[in-house]
C-alpha atoms as a PDB file:
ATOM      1  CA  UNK A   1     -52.766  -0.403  46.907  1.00  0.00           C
ATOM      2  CA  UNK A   2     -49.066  -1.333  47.625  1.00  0.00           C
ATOM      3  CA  UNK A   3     -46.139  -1.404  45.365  1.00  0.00           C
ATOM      4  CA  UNK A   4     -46.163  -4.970  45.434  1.00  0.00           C
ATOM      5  CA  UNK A   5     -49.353  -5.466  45.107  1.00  0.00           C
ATOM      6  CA  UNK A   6     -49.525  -3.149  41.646  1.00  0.00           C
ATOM      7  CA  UNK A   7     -46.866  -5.943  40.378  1.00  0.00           C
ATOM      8  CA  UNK A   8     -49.184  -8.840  41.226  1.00  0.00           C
ATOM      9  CA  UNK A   9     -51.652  -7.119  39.148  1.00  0.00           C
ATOM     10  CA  UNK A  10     -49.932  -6.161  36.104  1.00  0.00           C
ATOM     11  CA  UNK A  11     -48.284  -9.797  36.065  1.00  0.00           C
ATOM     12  CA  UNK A  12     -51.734 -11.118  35.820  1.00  0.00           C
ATOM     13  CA  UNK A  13     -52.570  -9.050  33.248  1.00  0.00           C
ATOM     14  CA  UNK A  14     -49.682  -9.884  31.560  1.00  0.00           C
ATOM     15  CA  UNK A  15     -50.296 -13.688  32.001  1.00  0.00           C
ATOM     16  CA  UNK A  16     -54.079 -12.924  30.574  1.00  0.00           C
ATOM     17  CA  UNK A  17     -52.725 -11.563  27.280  1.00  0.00           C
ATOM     18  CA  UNK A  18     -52.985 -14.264  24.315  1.00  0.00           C
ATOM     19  CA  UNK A  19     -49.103 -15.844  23.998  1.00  0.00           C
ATOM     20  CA  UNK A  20     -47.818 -14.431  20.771  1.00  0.00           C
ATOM     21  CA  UNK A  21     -50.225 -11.611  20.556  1.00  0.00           C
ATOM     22  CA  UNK A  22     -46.989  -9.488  19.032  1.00  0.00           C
ATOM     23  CA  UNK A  23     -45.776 -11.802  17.519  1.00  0.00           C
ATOM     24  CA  UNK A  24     -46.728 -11.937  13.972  1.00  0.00           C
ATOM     25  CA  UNK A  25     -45.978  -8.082  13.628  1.00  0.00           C
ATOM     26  CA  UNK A  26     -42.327  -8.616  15.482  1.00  0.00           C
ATOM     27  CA  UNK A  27     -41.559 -11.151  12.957  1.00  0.00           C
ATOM     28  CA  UNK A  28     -42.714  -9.142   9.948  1.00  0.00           C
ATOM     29  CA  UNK A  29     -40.810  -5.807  10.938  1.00  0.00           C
ATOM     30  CA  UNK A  30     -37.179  -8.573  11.683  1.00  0.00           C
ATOM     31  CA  UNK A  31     -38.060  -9.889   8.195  1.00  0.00           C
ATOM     32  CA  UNK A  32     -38.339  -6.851   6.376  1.00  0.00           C
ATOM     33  CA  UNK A  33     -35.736  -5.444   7.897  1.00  0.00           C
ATOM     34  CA  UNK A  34     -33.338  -8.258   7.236  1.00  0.00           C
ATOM     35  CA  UNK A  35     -34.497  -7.979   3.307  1.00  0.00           C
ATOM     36  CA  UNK A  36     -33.751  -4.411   3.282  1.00  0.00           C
ATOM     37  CA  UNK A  37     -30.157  -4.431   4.998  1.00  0.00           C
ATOM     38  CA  UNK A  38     -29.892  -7.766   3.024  1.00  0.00           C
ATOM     39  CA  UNK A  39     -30.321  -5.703  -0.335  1.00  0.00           C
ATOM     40  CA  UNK A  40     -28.415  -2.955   0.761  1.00  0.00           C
ATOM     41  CA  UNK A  41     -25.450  -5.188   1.574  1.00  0.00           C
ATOM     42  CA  UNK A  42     -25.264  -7.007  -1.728  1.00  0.00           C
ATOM     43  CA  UNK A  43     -26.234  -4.199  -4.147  1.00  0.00           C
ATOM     44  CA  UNK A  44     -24.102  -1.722  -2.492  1.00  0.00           C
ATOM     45  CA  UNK A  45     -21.136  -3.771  -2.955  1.00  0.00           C
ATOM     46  CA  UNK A  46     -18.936  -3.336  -6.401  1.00  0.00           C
ATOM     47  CA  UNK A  47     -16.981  -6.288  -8.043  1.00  0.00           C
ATOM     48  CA  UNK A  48     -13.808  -3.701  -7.553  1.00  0.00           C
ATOM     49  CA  UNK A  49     -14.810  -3.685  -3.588  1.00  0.00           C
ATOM     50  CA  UNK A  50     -15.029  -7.514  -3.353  1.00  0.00           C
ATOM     51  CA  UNK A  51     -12.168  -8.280  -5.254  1.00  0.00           C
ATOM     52  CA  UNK A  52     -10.396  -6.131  -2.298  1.00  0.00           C
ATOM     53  CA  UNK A  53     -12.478  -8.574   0.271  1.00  0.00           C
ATOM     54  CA  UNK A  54     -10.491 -11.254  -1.329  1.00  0.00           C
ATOM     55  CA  UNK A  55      -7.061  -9.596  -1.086  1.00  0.00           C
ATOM     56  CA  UNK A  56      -8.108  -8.705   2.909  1.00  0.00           C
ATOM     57  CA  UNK A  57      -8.076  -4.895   2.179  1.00  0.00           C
ATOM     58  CA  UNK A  58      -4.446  -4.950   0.009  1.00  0.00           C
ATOM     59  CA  UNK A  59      -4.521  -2.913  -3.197  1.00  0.00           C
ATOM     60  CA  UNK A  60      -4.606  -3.974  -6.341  1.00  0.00           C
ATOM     61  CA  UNK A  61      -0.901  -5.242  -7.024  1.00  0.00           C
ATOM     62  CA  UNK A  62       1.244  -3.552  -9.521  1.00  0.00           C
ATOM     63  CA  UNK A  63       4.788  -4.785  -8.978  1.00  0.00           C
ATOM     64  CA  UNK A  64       6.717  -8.329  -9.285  1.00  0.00           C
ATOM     65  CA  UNK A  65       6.726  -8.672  -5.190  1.00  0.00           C
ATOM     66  CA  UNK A  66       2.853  -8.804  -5.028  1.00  0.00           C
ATOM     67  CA  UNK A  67       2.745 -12.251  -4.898  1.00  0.00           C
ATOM     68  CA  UNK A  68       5.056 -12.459  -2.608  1.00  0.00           C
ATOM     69  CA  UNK A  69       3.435  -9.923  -0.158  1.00  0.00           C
ATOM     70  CA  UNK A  70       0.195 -11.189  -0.836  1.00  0.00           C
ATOM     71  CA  UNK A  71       0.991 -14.365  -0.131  1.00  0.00           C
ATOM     72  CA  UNK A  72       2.732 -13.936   3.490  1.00  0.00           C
ATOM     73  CA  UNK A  73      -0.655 -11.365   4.434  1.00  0.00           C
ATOM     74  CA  UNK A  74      -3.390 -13.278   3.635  1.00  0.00           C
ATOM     75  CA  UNK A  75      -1.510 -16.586   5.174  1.00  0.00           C
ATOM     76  CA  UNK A  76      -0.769 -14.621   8.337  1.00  0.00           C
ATOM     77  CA  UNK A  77      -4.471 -14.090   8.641  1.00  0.00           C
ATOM     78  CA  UNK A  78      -5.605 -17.376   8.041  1.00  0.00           C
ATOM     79  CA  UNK A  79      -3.564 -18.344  10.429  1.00  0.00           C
ATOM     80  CA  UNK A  80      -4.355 -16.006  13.038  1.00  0.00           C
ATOM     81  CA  UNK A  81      -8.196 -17.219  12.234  1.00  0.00           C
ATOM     82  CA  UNK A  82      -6.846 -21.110  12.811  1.00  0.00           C
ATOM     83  CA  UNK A  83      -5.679 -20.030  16.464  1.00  0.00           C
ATOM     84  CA  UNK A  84      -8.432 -17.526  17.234  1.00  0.00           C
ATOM     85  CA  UNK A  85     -11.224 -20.076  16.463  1.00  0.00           C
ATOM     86  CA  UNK A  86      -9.219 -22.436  18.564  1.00  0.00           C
ATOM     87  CA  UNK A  87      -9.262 -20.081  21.500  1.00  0.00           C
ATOM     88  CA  UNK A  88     -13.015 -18.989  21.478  1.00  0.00           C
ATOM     89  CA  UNK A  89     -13.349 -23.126  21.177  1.00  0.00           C
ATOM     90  CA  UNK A  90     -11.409 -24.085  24.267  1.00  0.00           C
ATOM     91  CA  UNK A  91     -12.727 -20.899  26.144  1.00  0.00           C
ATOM     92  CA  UNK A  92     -16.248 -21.965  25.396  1.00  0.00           C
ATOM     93  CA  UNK A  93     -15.855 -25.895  26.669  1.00  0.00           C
ATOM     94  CA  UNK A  94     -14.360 -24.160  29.727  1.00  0.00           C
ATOM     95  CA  UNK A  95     -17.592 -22.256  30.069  1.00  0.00           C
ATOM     96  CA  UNK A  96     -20.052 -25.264  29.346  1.00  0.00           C
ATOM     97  CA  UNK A  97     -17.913 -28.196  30.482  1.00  0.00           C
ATOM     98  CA  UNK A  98     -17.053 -26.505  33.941  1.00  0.00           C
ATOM     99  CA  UNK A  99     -19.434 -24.167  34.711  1.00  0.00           C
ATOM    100  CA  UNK A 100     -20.563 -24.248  38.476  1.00  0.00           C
ATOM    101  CA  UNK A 101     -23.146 -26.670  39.192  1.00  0.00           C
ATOM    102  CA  UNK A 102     -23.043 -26.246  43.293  1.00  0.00           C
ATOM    103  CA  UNK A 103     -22.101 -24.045  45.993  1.00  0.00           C
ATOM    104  CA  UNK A 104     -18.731 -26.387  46.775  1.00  0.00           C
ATOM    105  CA  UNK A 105     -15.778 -25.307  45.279  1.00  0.00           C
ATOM    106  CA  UNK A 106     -14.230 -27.731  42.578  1.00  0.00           C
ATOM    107  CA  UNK A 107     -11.621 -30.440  43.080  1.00  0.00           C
ATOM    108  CA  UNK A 108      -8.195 -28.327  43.126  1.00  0.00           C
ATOM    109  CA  UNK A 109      -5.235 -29.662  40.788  1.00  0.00           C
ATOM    110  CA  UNK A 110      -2.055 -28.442  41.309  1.00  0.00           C
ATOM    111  CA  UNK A 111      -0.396 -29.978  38.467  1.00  0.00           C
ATOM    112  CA  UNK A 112      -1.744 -30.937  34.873  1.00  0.00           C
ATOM    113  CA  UNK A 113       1.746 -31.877  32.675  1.00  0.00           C
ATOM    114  CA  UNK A 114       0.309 -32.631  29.111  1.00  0.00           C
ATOM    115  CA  UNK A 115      -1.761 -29.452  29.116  1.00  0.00           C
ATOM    116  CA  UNK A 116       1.740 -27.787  30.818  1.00  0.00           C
ATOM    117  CA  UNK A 117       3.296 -29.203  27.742  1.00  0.00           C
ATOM    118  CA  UNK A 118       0.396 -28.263  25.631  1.00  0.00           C
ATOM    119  CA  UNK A 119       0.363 -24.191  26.244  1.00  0.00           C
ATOM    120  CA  UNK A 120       4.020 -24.477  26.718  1.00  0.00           C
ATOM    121  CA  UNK A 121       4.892 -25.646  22.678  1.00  0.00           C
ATOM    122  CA  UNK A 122       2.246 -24.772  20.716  1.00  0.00           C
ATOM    123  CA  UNK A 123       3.345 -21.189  20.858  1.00  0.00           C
ATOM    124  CA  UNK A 124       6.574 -21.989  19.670  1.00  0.00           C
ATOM    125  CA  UNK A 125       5.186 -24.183  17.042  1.00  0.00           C
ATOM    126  CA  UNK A 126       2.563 -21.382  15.733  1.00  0.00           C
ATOM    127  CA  UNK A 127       5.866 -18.362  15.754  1.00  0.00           C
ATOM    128  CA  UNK A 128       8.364 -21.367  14.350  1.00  0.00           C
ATOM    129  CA  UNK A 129       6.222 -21.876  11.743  1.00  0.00           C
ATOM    130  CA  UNK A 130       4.983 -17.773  11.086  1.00  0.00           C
ATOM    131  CA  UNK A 131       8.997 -17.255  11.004  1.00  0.00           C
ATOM    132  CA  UNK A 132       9.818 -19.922   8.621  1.00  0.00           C
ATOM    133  CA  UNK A 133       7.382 -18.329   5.765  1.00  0.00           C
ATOM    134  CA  UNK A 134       8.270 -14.845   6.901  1.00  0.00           C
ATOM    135  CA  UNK A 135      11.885 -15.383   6.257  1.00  0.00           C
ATOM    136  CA  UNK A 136      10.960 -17.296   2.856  1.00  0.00           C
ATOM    137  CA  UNK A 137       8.832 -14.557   1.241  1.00  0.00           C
ATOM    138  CA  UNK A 138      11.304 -11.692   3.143  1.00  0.00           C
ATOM    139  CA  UNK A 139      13.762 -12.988   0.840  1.00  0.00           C
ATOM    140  CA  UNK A 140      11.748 -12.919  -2.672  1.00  0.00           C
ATOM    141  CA  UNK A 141      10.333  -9.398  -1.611  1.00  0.00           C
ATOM    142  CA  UNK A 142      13.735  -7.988  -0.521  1.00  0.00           C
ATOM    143  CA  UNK A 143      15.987  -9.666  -3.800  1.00  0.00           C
ATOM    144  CA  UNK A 144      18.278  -7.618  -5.716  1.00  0.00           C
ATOM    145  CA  UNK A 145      19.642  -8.712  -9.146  1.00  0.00           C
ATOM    146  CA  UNK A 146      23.460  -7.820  -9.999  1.00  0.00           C
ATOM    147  CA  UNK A 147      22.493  -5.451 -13.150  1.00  0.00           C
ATOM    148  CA  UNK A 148      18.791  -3.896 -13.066  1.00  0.00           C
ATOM    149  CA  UNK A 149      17.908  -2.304 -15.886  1.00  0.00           C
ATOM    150  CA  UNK A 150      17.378   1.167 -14.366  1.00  0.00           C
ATOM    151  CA  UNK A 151      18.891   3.190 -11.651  1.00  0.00           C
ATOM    152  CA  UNK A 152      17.101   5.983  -9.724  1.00  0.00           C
ATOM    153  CA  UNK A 153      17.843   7.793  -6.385  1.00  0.00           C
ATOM    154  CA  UNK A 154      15.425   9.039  -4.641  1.00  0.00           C
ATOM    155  CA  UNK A 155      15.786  11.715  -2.146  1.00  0.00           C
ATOM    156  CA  UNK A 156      13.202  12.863   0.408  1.00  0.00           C
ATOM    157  CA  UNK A 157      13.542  15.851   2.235  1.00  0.00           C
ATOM    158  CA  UNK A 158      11.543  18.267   4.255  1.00  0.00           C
ATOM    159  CA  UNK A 159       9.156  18.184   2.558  1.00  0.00           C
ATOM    160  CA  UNK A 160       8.851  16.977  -1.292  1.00  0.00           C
ATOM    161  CA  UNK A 161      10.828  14.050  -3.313  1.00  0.00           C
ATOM    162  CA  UNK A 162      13.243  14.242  -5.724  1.00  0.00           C
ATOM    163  CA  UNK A 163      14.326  11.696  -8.094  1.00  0.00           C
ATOM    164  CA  UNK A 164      17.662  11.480  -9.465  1.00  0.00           C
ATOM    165  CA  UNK A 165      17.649   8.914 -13.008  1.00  0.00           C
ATOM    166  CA  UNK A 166      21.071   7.567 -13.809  1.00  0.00           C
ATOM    167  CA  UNK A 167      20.966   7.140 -17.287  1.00  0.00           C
ATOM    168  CA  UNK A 168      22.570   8.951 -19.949  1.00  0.00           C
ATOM    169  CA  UNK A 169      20.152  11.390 -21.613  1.00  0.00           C
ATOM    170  CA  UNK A 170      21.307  13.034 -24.800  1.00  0.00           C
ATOM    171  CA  UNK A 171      24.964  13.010 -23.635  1.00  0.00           C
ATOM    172  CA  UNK A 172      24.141  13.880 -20.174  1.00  0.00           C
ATOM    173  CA  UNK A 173      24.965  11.896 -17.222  1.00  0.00           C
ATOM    174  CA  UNK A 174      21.701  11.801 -15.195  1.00  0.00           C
ATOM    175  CA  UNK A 175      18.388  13.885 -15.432  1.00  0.00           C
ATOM    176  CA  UNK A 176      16.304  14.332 -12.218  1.00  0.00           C
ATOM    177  CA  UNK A 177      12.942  16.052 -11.476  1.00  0.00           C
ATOM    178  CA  UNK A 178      11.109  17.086  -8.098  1.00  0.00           C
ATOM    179  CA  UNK A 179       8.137  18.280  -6.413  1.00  0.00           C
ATOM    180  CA  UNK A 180       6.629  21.408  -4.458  1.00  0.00           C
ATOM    181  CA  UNK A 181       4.035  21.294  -2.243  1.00  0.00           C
ATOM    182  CA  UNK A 182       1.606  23.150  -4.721  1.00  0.00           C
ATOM    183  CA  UNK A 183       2.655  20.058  -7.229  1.00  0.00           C
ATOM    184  CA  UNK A 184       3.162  17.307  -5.884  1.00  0.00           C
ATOM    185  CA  UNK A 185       6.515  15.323  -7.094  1.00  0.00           C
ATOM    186  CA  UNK A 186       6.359  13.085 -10.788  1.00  0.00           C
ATOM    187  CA  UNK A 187       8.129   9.573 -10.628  1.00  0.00           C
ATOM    188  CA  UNK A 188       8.621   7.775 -14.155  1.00  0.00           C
ATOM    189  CA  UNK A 189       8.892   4.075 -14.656  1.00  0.00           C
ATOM    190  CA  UNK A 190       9.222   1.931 -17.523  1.00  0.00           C
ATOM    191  CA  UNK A 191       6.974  -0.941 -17.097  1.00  0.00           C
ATOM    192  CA  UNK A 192       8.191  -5.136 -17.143  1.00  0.00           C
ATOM    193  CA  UNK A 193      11.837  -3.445 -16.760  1.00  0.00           C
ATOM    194  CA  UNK A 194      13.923  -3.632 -13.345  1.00  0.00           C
ATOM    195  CA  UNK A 195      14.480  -0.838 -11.328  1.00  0.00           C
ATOM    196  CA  UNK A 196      16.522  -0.331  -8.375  1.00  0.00           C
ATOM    197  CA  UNK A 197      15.960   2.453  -5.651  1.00  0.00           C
ATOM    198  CA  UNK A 198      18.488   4.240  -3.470  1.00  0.00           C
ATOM    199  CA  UNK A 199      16.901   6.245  -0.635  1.00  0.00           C
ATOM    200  CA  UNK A 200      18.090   8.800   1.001  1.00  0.00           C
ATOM    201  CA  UNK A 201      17.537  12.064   2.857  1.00  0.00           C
ATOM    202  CA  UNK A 202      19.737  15.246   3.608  1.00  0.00           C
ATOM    203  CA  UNK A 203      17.201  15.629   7.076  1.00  0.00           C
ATOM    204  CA  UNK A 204      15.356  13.338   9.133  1.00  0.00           C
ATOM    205  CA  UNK A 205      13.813  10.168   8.186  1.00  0.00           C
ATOM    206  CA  UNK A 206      11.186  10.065   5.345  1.00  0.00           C
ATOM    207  CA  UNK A 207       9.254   6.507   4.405  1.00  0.00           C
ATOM    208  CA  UNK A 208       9.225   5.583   0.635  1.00  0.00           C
ATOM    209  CA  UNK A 209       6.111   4.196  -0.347  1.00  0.00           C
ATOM    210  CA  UNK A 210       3.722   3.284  -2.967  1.00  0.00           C
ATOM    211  CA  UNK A 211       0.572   1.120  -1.836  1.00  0.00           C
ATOM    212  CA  UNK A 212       0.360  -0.171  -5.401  1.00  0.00           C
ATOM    213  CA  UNK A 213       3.920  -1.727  -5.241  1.00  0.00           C
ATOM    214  CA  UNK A 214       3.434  -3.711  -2.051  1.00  0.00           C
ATOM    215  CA  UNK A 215       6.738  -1.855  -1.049  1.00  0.00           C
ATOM    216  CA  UNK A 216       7.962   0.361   1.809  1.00  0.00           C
ATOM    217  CA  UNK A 217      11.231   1.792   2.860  1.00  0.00           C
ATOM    218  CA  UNK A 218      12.868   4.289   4.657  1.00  0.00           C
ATOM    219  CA  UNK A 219      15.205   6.672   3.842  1.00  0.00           C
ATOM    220  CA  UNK A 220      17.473   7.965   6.650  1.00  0.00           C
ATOM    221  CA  UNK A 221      20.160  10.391   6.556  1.00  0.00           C
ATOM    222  CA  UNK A 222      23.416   9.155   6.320  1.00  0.00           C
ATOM    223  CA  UNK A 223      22.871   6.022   4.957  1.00  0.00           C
ATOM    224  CA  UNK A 224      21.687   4.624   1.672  1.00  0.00           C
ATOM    225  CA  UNK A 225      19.172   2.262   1.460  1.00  0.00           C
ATOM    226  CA  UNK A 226      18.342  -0.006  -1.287  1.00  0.00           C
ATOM    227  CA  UNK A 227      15.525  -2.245  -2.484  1.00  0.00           C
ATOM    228  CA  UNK A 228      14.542  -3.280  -6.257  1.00  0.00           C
ATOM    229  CA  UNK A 229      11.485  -4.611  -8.317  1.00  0.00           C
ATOM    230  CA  UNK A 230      10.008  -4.159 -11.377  1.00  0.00           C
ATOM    231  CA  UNK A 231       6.711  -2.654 -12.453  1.00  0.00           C
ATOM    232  CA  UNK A 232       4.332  -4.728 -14.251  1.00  0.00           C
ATOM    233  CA  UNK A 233       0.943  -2.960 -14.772  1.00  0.00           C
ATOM    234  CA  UNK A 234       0.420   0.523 -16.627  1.00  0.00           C
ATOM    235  CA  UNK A 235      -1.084   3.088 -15.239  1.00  0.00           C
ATOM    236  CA  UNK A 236      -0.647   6.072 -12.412  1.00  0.00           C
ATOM    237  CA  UNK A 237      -0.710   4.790  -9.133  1.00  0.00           C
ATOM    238  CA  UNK A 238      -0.411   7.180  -5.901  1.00  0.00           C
ATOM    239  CA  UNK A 239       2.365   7.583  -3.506  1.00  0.00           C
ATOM    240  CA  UNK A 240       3.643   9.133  -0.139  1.00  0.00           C
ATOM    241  CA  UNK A 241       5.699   9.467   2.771  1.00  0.00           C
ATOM    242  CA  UNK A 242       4.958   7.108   5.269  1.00  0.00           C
ATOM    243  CA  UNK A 243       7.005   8.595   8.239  1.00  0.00           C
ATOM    244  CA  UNK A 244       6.131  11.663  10.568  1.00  0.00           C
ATOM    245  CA  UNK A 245       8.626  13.855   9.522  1.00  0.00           C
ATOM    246  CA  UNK A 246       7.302  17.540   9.981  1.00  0.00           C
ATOM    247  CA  UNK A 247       5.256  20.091   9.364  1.00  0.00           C
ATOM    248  CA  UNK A 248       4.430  19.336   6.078  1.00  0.00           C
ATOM    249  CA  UNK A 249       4.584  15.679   6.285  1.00  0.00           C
ATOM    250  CA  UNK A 250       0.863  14.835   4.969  1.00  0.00           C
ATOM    251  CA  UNK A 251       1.603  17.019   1.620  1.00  0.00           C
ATOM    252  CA  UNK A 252       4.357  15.068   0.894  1.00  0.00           C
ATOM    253  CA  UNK A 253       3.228  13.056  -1.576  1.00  0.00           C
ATOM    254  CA  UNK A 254       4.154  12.171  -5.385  1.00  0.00           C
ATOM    255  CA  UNK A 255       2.322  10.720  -8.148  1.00  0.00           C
ATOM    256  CA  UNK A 256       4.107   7.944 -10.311  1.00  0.00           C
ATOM    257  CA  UNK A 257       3.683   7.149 -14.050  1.00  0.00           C
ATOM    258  CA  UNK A 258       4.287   3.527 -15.025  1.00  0.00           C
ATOM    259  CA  UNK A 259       4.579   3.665 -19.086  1.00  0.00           C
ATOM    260  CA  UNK A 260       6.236   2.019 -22.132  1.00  0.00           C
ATOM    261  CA  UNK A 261      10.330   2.010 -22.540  1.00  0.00           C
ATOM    262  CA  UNK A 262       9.846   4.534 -25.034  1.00  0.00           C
ATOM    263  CA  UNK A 263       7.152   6.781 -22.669  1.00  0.00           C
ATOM    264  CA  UNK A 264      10.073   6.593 -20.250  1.00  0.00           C
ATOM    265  CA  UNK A 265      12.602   7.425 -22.573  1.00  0.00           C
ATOM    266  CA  UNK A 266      10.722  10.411 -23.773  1.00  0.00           C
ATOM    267  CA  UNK A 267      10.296  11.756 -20.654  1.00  0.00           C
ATOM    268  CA  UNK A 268      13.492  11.745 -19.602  1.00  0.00           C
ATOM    269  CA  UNK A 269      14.476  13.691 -22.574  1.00  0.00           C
ATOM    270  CA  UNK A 270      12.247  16.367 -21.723  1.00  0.00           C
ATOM    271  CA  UNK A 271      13.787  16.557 -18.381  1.00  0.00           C
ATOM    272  CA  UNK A 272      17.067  17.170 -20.276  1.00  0.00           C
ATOM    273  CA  UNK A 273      15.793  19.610 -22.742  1.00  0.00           C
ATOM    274  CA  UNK A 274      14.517  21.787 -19.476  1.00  0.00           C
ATOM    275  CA  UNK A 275      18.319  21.492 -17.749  1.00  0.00           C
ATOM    276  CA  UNK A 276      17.783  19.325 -15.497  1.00  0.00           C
ATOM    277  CA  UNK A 277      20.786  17.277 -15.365  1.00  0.00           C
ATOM    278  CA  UNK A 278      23.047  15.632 -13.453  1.00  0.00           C
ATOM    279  CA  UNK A 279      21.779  15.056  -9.971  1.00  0.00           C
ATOM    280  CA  UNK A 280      19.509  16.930  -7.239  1.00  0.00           C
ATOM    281  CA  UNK A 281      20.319  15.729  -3.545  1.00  0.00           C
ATOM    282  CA  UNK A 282      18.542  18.146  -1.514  1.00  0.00           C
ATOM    283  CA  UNK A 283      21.475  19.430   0.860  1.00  0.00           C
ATOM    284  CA  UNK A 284      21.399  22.795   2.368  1.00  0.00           C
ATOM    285  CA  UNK A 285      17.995  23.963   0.707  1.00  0.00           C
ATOM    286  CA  UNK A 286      16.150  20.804   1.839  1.00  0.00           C
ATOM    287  CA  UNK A 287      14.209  23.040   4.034  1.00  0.00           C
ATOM    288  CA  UNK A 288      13.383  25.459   1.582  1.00  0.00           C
ATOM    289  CA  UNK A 289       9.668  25.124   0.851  1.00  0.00           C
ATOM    290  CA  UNK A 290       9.064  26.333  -2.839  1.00  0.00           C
ATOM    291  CA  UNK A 291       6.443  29.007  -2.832  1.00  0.00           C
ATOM    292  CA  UNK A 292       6.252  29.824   1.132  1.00  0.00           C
ATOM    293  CA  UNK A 293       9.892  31.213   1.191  1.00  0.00           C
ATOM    294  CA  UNK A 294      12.614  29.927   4.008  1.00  0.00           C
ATOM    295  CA  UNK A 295      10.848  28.069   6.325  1.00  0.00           C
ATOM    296  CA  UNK A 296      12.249  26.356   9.606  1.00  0.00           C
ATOM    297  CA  UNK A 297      13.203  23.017   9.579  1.00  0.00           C
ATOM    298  CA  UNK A 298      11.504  19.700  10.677  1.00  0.00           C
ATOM    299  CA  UNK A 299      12.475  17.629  13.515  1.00  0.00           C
END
């Protein structure tokens, strides 16, 4: 017996077989398994996890610009969502609408104005409109007032931070405090009370940021950059360098403290009573890594 003629058979026996023979058995193993990954999926989920759903993967805010930040990401992605769905739409009607029906090719056109007109302002309507609200919530984020209630300079260098507080401690002008790469760096903040940042670095260029403030900057040598905001949740919230910057970039990270005005104020006495006052700025050491002896510098 032939190749083709082993086909003919096993098609016949496979038109014999009773029509849904499998099917009851197919259908119970899709619904069981649909109940189990079903399960899985809602029990497996906490109310922390879909409260981060609902911010589209953003932290849990801890600053007076999450609003702001919030705001302009989730309102980005709805609108990329609008103009996605759009696309798949028009791309499927294209399919459907047009599909080929014959061997003859379709009726060329060689010009089509209002759909010309179409693809040719809607993109500048969709990046007119993403610019307007980018500019508008750049602006809230980025605001300064003319007398914040704290001061602190903040240096990073290869590869730890230090922080620099300009206040007068116990008749001392400024108390700072900085990290190693056993211990990672401390930054104190009073919370509900303003605080303006100076970055800058004695190296290359480090990347100031804290996930929880919906914040980041960078700080580049030879210039001082400057944003502001005030912290309005207590707690200890994780931070780190956000820009290549070495060797040791990844271990270059602090941890910061946001506590009551008198927390703060405590602390910073403590810093005093240890001798560490005036100001730290890195300089000629900032490749010194504390603990591993000279090391060679970054980029």
């Amino acid at each position: 017996m032939d190749l083709a003629a082993t086909q003919r058979v096993a098609q016949r026996d496979q038109d014999r077989r009773p029509a849904g023979s499998n099917g009851p058995c197919v259908s119970r193993l899709l619904v069981g398994a649909a109940a189990v990954a079903g399960t899985l999926f809602v029990t497996g989920c906490s109310s922390a996890t879909t409260e981060q759903w609902k911010r589209l993967g953003l932290p849990e805010g801890a600053s007076d610009r999450t609003e702001a930040v919030r705001s302009l990401w989730i309102g980005a992605w709805i609108a990329a969502l609008i103009v996605g769905v759009m696309v798949w739409a028009l791309i499927l009607y294209a399919v459907v609408r047009y599909r080929r029906r014959t061997e003859e090719a379709p009726r060329q056109t060689r010009y089509n104005l209002p759909l010309e007109v179409l693809y040719t302002l809607a993109p500048f309507a969709i990046i007119g409109v993403l610019f307007f609200y980018t500019i508008e919530h750049g602006n809230k984020i980025t605001a300064m007032s003319d007398s914040p209630n704290h001061t602190i300079n903040v240096v990073g260098q290869q590869w730890q931070w230090t922080f620099n507080y300009h206040e007068t401690v116990n008749g001392q002008e400024g108390v700072w405090e900085t990290g190693t790469l056993e211990r990672p760096a401390e930054l104190w903040l009073p919370v509900n009370e303003s605080v303006r940042f100076e970055l800058t670095s004695p190296d290359v260029i480090h990347s100031f940021w804290v996930p929880a403030f919906y914040f980041k900057l960078d700080a580049i040598p030879g210039r001082t950059n400057k944003f502001e905001l005030t912290p309005t949740k207590i707690g200890v919230f994780a931070g780190k360098c956000a820009e290549l910057c070495g060797l040791y970039h990844s271990r270059m990270l602090m941890t910061v403290h946001v506590v009551t005005a008198d927390q703060y104020q405590a602390h910073l006495r403590e810093l005093a009573a240890k001798g560490q006052t005036g100001a730290a700025t890195g300089g000629q050491d900032a490749t010194t890594i504390p603990g591993y002896g000279q090391q060679e510098g970054g980029n």
